[in-house]
PDB file of N, CA and C in Angstrom:
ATOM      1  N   UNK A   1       0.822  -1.194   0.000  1.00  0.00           N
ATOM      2  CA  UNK A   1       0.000   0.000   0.000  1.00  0.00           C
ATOM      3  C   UNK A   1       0.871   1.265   0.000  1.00  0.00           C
ATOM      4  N   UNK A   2       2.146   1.171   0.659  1.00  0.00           N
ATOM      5  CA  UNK A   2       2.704   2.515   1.012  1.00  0.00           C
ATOM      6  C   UNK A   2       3.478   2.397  -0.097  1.00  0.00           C
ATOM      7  N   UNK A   3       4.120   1.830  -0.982  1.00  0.00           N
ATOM      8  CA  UNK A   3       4.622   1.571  -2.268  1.00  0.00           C
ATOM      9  C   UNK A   3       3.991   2.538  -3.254  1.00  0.00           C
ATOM     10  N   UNK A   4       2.462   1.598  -3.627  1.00  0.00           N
ATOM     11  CA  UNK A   4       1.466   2.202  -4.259  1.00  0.00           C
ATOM     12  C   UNK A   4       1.169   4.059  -4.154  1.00  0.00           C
ATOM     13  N   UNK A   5       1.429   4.169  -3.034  1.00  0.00           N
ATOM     14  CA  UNK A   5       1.045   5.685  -2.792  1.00  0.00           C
ATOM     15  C   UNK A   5       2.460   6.829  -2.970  1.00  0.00           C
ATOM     16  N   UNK A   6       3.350   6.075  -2.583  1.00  0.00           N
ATOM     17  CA  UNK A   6       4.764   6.640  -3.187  1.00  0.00           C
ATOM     18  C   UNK A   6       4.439   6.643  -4.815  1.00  0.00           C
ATOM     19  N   UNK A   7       4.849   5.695  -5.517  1.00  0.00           N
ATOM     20  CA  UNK A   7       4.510   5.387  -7.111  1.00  0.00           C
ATOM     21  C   UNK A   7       3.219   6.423  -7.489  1.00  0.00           C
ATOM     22  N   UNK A   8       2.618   6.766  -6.724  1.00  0.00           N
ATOM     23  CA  UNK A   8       1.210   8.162  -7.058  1.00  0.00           C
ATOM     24  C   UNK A   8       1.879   8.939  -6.831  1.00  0.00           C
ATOM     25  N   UNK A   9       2.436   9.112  -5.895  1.00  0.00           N
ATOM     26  CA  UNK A   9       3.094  10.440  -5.437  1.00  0.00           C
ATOM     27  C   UNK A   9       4.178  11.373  -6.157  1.00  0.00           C
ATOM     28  N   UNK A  10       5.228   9.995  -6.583  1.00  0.00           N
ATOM     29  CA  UNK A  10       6.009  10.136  -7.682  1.00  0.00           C
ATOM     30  C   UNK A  10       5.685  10.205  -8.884  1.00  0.00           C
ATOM     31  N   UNK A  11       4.583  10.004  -9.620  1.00  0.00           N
ATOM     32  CA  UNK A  11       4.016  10.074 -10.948  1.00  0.00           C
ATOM     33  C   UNK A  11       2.830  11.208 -10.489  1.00  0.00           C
ATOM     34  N   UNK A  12       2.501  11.888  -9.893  1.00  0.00           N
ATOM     35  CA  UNK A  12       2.069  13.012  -9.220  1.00  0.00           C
ATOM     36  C   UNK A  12       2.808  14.263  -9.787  1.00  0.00           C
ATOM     37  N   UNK A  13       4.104  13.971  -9.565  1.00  0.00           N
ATOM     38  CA  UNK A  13       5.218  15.050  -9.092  1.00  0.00           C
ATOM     39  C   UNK A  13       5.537  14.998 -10.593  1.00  0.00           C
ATOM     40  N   UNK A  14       6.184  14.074 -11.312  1.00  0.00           N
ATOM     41  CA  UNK A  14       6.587  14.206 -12.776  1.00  0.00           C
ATOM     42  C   UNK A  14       5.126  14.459 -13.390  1.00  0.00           C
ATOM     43  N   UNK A  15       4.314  14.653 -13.515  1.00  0.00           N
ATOM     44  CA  UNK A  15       3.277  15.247 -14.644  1.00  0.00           C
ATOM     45  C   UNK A  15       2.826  16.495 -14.085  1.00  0.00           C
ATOM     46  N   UNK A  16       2.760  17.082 -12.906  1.00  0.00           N
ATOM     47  CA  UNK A  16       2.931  18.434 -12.633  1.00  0.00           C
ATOM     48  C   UNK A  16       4.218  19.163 -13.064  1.00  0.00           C
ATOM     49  N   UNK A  17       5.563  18.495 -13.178  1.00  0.00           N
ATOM     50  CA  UNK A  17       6.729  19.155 -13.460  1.00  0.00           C
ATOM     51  C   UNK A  17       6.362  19.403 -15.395  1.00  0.00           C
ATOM     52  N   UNK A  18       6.012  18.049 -15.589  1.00  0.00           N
ATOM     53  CA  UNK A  18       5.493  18.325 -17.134  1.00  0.00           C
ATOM     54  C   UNK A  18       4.866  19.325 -17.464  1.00  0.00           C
ATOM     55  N   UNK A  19       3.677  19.253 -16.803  1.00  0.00           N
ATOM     56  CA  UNK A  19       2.639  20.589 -17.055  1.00  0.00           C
ATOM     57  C   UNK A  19       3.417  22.051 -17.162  1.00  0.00           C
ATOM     58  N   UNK A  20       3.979  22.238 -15.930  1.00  0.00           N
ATOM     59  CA  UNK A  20       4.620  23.384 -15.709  1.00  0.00           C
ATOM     60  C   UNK A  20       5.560  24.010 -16.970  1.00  0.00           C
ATOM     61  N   UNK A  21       6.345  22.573 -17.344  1.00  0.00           N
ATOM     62  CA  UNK A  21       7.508  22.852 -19.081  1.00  0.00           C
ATOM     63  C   UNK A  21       6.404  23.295 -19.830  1.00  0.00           C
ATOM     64  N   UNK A  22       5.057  22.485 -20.475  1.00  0.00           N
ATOM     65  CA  UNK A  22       4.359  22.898 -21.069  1.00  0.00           C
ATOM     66  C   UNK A  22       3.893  23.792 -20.871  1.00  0.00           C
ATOM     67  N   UNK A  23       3.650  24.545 -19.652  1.00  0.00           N
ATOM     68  CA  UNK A  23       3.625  26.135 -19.789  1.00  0.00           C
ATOM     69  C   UNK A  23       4.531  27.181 -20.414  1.00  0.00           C
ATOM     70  N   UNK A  24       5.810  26.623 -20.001  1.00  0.00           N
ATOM     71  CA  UNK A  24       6.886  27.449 -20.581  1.00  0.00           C
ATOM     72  C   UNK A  24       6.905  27.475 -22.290  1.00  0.00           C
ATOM     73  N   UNK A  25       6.957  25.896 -22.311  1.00  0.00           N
ATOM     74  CA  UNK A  25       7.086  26.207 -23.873  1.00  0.00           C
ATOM     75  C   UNK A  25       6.052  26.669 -24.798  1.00  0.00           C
ATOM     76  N   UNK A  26       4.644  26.883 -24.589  1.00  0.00           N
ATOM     77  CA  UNK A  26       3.723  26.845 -25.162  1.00  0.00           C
ATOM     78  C   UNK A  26       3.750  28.786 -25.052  1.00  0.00           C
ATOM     79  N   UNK A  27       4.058  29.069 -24.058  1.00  0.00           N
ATOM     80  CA  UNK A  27       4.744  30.558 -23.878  1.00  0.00           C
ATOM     81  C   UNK A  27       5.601  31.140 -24.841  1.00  0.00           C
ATOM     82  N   UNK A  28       6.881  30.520 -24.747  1.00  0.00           N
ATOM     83  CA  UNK A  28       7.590  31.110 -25.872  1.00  0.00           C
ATOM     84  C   UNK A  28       7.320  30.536 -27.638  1.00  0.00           C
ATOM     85  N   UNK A  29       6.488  29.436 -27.683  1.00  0.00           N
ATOM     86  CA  UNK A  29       6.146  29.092 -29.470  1.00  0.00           C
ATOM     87  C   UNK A  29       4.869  30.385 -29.589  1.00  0.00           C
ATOM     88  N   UNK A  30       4.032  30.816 -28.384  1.00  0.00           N
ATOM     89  CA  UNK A  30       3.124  31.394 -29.259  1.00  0.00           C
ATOM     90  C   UNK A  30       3.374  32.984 -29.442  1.00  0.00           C
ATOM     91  N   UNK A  31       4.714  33.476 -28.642  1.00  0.00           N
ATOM     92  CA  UNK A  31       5.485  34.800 -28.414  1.00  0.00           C
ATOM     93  C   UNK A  31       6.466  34.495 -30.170  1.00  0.00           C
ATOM     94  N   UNK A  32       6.755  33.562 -30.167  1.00  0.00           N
ATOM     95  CA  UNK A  32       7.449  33.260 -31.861  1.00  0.00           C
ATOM     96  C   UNK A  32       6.241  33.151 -32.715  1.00  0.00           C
ATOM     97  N   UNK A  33       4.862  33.019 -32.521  1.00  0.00           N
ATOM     98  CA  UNK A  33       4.440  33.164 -33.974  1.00  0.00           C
ATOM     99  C   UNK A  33       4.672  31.981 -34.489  1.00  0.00           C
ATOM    100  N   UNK A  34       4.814  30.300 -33.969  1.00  0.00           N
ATOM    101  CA  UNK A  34       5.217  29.527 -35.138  1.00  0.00           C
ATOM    102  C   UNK A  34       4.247  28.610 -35.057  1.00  0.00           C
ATOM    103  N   UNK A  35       4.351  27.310 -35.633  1.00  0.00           N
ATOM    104  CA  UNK A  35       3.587  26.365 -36.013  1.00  0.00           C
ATOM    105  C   UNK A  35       2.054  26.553 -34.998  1.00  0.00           C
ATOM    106  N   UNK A  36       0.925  27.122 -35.002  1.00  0.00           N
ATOM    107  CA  UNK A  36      -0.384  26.999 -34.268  1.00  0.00           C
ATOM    108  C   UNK A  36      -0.587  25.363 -34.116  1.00  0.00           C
ATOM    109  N   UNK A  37      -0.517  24.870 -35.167  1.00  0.00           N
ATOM    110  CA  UNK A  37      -1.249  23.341 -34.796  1.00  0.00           C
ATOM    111  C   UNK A  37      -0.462  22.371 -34.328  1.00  0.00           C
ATOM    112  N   UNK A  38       0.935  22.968 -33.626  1.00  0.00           N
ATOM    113  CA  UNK A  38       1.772  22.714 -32.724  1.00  0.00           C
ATOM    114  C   UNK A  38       1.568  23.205 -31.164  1.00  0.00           C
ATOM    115  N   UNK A  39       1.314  24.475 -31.323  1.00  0.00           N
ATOM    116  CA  UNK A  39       0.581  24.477 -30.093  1.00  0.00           C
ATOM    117  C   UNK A  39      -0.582  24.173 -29.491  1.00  0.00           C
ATOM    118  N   UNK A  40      -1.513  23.711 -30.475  1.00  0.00           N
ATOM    119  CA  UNK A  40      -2.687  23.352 -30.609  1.00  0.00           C
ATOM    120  C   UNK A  40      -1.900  22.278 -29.392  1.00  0.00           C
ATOM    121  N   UNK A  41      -1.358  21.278 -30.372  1.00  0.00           N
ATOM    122  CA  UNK A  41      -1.164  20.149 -30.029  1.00  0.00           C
ATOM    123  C   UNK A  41      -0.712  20.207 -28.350  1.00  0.00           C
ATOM    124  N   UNK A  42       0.129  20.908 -27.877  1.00  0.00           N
ATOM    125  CA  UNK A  42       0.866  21.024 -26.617  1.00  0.00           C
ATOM    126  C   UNK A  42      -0.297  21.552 -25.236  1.00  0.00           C
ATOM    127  N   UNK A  43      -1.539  22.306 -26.161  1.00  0.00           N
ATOM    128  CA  UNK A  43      -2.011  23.056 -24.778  1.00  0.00           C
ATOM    129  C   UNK A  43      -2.834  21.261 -24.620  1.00  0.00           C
ATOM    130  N   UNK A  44      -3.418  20.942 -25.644  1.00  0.00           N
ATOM    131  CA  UNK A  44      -3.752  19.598 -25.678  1.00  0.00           C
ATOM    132  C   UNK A  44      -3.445  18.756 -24.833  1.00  0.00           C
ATOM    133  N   UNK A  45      -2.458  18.481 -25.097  1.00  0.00           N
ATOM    134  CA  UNK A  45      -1.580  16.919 -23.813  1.00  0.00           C
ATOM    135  C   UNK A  45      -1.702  18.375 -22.691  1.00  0.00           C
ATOM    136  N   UNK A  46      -1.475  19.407 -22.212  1.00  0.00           N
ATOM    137  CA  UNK A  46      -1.363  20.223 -20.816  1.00  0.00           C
ATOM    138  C   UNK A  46      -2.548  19.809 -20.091  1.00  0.00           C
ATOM    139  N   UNK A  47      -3.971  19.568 -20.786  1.00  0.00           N
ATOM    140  CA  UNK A  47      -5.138  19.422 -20.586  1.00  0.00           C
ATOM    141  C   UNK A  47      -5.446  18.087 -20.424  1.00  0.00           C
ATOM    142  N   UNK A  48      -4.758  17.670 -20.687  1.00  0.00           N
ATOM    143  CA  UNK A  48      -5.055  15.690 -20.543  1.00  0.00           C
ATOM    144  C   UNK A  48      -4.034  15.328 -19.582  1.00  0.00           C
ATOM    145  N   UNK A  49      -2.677  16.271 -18.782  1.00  0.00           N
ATOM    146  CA  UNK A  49      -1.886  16.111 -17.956  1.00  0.00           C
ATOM    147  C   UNK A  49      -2.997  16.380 -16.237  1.00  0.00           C
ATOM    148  N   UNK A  50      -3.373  17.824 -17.198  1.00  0.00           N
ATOM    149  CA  UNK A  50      -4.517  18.536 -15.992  1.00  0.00           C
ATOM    150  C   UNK A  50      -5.278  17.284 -15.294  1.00  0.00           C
ATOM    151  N   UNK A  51      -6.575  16.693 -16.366  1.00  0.00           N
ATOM    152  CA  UNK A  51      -7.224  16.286 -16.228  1.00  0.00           C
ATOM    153  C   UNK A  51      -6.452  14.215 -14.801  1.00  0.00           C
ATOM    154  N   UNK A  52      -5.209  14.345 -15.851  1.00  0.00           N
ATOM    155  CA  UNK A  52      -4.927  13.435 -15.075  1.00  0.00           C
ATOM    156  C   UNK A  52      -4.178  13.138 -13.480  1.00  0.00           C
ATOM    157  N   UNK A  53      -3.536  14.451 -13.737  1.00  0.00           N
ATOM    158  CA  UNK A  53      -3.230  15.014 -12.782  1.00  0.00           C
ATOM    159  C   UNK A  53      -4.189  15.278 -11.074  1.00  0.00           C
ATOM    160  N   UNK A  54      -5.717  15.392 -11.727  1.00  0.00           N
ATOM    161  CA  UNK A  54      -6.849  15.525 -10.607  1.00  0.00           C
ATOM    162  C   UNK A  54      -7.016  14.026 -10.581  1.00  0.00           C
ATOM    163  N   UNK A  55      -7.149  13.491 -11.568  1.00  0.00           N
ATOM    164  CA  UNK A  55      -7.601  11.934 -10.999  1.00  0.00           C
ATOM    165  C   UNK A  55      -6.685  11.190  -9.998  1.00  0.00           C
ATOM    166  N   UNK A  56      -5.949  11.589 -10.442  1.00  0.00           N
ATOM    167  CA  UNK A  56      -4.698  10.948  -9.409  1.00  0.00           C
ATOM    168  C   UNK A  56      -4.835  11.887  -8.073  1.00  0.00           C
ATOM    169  N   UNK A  57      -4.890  12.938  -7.786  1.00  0.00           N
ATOM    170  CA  UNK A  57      -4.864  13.398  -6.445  1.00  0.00           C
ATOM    171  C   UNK A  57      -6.095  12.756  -5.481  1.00  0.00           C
ATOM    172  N   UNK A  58      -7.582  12.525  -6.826  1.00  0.00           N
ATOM    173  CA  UNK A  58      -8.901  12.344  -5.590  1.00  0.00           C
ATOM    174  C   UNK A  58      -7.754  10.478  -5.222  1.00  0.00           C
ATOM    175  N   UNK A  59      -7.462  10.098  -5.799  1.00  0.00           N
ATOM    176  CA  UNK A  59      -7.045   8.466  -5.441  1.00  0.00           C
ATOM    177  C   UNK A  59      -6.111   8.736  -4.201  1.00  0.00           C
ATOM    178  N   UNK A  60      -5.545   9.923  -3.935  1.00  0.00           N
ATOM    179  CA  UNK A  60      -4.643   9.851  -2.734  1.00  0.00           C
ATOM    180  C   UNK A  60      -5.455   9.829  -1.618  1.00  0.00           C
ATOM    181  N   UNK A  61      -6.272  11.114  -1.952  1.00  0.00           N
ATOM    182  CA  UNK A  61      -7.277  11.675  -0.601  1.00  0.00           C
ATOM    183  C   UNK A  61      -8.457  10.664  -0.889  1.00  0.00           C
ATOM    184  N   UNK A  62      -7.989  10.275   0.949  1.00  0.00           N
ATOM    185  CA  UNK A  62      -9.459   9.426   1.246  1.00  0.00           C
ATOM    186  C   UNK A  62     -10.829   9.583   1.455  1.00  0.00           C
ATOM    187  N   UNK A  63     -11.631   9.001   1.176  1.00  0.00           N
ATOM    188  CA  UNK A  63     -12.938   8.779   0.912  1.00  0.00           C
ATOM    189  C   UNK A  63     -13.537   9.551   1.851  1.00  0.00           C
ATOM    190  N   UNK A  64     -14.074  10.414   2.360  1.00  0.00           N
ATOM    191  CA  UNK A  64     -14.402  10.837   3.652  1.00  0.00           C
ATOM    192  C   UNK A  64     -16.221  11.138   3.898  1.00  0.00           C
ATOM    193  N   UNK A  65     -16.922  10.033   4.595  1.00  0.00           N
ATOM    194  CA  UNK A  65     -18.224   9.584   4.343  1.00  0.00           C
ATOM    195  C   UNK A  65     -18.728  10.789   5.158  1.00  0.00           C
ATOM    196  N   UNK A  66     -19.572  11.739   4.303  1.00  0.00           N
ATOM    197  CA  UNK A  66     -20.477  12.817   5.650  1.00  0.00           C
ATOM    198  C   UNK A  66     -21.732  11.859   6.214  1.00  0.00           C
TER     199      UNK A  66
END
């Protein structure tokens, strides 16, 4: 179990660090003016990092019955 939650924790931490590059770079391609359906592509995966990024946090935090 405490394995499992390290291995979240750690794949937690690398797709927030991801997200964050994809901020940067999606910053300076659209300050250059270059390929759009390149950045298309990048805010894309940022949004499917996002999205995965929350799924993985509700799996840390426990269930908490009102």
């Amino acid at each position: 179990m405490l394995d499992d939650r390290e291995s979240l924790l750690r794949r937690l931490h690398e797709m927030r660090s991801e997200h964050r590059d994809l901020d940067t770079v999606i910053a300076r391609i659209s300050v250059e003016r270059v390929d759009q359906l390149q950045v298309q592509r990048l805010k894309k995966r940022k949004l499917k990092l996002k999205d995965e990024i929350s799924r993985l946090e509700s799996r840390l935090v426990p269930d908490i019955i009102a």
